[in-house]
C-alpha atoms as a PDB file:
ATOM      1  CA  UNK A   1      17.537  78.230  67.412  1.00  0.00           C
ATOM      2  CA  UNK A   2      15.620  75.110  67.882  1.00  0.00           C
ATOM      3  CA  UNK A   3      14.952  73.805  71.737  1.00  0.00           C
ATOM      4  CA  UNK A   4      14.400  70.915  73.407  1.00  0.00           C
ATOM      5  CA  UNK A   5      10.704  71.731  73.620  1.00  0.00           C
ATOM      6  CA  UNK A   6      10.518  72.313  69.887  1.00  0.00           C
ATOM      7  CA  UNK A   7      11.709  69.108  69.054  1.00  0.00           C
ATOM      8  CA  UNK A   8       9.010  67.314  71.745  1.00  0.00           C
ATOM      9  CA  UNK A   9       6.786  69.352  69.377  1.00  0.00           C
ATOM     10  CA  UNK A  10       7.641  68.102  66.384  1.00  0.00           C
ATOM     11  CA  UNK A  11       8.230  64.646  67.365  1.00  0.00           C
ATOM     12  CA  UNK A  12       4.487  64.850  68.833  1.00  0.00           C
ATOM     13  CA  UNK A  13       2.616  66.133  65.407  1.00  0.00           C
ATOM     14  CA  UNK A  14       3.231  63.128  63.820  1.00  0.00           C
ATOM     15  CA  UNK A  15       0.562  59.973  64.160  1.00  0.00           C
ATOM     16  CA  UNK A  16       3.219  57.435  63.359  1.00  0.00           C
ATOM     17  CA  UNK A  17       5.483  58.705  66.079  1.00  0.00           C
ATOM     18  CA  UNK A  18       3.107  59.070  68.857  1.00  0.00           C
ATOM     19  CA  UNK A  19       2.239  55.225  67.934  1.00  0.00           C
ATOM     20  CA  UNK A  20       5.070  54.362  68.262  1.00  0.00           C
ATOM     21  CA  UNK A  21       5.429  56.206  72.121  1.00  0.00           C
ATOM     22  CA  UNK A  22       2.070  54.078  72.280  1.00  0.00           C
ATOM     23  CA  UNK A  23       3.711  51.213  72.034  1.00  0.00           C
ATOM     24  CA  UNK A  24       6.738  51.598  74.076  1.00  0.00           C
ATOM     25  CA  UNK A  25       3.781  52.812  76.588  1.00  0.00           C
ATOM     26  CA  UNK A  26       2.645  49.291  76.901  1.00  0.00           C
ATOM     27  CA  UNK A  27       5.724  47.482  76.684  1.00  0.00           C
ATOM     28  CA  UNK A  28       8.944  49.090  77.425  1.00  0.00           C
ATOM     29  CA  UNK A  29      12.295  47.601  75.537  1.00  0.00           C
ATOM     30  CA  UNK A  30      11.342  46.908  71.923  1.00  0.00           C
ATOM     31  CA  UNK A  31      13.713  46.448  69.239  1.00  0.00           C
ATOM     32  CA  UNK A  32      13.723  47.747  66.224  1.00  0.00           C
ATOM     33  CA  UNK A  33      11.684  44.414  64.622  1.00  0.00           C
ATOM     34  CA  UNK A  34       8.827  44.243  67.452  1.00  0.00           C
ATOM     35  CA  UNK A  35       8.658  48.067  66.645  1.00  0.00           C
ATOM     36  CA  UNK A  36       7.926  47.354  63.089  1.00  0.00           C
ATOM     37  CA  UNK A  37       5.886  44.639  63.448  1.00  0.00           C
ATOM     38  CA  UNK A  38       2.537  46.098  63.878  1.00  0.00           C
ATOM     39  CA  UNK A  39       3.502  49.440  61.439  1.00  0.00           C
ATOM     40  CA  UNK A  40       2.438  49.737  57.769  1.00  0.00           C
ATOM     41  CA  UNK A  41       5.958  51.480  57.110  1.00  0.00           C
ATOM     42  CA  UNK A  42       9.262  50.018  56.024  1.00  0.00           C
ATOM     43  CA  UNK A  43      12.051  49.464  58.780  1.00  0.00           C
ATOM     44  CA  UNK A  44      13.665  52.242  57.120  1.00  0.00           C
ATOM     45  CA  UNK A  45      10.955  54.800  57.967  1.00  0.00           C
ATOM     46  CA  UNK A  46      10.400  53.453  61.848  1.00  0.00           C
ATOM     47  CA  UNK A  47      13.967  53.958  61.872  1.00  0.00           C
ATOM     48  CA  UNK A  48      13.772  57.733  60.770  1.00  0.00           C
ATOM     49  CA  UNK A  49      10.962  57.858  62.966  1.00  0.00           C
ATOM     50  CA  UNK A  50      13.185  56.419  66.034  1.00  0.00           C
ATOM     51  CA  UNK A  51      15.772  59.136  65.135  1.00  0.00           C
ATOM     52  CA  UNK A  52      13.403  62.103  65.454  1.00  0.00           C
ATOM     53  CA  UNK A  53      11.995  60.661  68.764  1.00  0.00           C
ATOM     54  CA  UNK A  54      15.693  60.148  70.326  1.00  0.00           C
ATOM     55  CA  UNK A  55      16.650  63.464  69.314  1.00  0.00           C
ATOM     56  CA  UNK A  56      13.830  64.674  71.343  1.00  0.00           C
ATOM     57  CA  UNK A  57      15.272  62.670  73.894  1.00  0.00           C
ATOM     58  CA  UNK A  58      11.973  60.723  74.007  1.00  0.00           C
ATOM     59  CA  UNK A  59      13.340  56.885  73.511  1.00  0.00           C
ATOM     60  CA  UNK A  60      16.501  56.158  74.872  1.00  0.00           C
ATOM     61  CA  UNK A  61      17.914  53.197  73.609  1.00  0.00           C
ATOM     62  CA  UNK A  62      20.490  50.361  75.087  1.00  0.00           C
ATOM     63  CA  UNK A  63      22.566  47.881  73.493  1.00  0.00           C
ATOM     64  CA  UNK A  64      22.335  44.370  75.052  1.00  0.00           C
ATOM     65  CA  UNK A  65      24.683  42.395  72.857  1.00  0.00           C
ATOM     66  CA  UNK A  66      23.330  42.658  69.292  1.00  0.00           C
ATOM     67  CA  UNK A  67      20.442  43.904  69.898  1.00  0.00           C
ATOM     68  CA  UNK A  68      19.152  47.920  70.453  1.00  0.00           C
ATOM     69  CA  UNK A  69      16.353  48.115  72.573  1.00  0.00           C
ATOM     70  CA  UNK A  70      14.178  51.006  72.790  1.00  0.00           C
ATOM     71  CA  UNK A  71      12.954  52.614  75.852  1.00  0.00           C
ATOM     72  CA  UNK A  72      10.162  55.626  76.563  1.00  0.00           C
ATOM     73  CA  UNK A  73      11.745  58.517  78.825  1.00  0.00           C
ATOM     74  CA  UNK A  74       8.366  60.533  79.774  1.00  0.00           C
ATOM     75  CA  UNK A  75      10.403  63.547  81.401  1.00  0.00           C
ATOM     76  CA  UNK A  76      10.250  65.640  78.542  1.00  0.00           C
ATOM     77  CA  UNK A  77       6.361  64.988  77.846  1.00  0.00           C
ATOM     78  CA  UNK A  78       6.059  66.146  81.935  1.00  0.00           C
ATOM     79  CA  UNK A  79       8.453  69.074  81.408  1.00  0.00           C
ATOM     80  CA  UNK A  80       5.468  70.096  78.931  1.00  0.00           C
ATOM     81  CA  UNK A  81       2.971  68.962  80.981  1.00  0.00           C
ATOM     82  CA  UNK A  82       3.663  71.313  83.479  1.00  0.00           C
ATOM     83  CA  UNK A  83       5.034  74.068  81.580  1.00  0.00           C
ATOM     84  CA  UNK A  84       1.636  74.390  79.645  1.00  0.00           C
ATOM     85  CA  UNK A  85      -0.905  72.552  81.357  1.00  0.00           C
ATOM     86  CA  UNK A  86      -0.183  72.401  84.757  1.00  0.00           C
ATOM     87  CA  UNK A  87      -0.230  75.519  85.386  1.00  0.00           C
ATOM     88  CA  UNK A  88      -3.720  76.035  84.430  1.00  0.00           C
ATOM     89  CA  UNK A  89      -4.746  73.253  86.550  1.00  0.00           C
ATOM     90  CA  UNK A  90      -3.374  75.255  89.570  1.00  0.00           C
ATOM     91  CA  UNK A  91      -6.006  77.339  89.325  1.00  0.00           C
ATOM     92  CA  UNK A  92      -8.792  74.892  89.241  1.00  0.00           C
ATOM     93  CA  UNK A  93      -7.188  72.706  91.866  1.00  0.00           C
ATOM     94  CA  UNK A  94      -7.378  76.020  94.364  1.00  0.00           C
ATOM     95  CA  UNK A  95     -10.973  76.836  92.880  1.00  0.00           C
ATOM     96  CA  UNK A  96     -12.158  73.274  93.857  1.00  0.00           C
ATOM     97  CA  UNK A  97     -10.226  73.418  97.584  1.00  0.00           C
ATOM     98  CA  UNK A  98     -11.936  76.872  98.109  1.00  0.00           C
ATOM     99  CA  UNK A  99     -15.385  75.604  97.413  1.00  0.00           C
ATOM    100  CA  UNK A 100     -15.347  72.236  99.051  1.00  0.00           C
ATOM    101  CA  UNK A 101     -13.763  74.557 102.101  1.00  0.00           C
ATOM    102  CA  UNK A 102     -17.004  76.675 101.617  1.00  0.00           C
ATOM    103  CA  UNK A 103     -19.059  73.568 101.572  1.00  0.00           C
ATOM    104  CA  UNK A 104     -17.685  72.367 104.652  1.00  0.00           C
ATOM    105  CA  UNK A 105     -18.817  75.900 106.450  1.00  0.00           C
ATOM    106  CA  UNK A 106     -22.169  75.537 104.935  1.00  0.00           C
ATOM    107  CA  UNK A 107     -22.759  71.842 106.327  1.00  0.00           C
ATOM    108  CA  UNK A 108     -21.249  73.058 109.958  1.00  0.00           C
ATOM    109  CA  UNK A 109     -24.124  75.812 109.902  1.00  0.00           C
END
């Protein structure tokens, strides 16, 4: 059974894809033809490439008239953000508040 997260996965491992993410980073609402304009690939495979990322649910698209514009939803990049990283951070976050509480005592004596 493949999950949501595997898909992120897979839609991540690829250079092309996470360019395109890039992209949508900096400017939010492409269409298909600003998407391909700075690519080395044919519409056909930024288009394949759009499909993977949508069925990780990571662009969203919306139809305003003719056009299809493309939009970055980050929640599934933080849902594995803080499934595997944050997590780990925890414990550094409460290792650096325990020592700069230390600190604090050490300055006061």
């Amino acid at each position: 059974m493949v999950t949501g997260e595997d898909k992120v996965f897979k839609a991540l491992a690829d250079a092309s894809r996470r360019q395109l993410l890039d992209r949508l980073h900096k400017k939010n609402g492409l269409t298909l033809g600003e998407l391909c304009k700075k690519h080395d690939m044919s519409r056909q495979a930024v288009t394949k490439h759009l499909v993977l990322l949508e069925a990780a649910n990571l662009v969203v698209t919306v139809k305003r008239g003719r056009e299809k514009l493309h939009y970055l939803n980050p929640v599934p990049i933080n849902d594995i953000y803080m499934r595997w990283i944050g997590k780990f951070e925890q414990e550094r976050i409460v290792a650096l508040h325990n020592l700069k509480q230390a600190l604090k005592e050490n300055d006061h004596e």
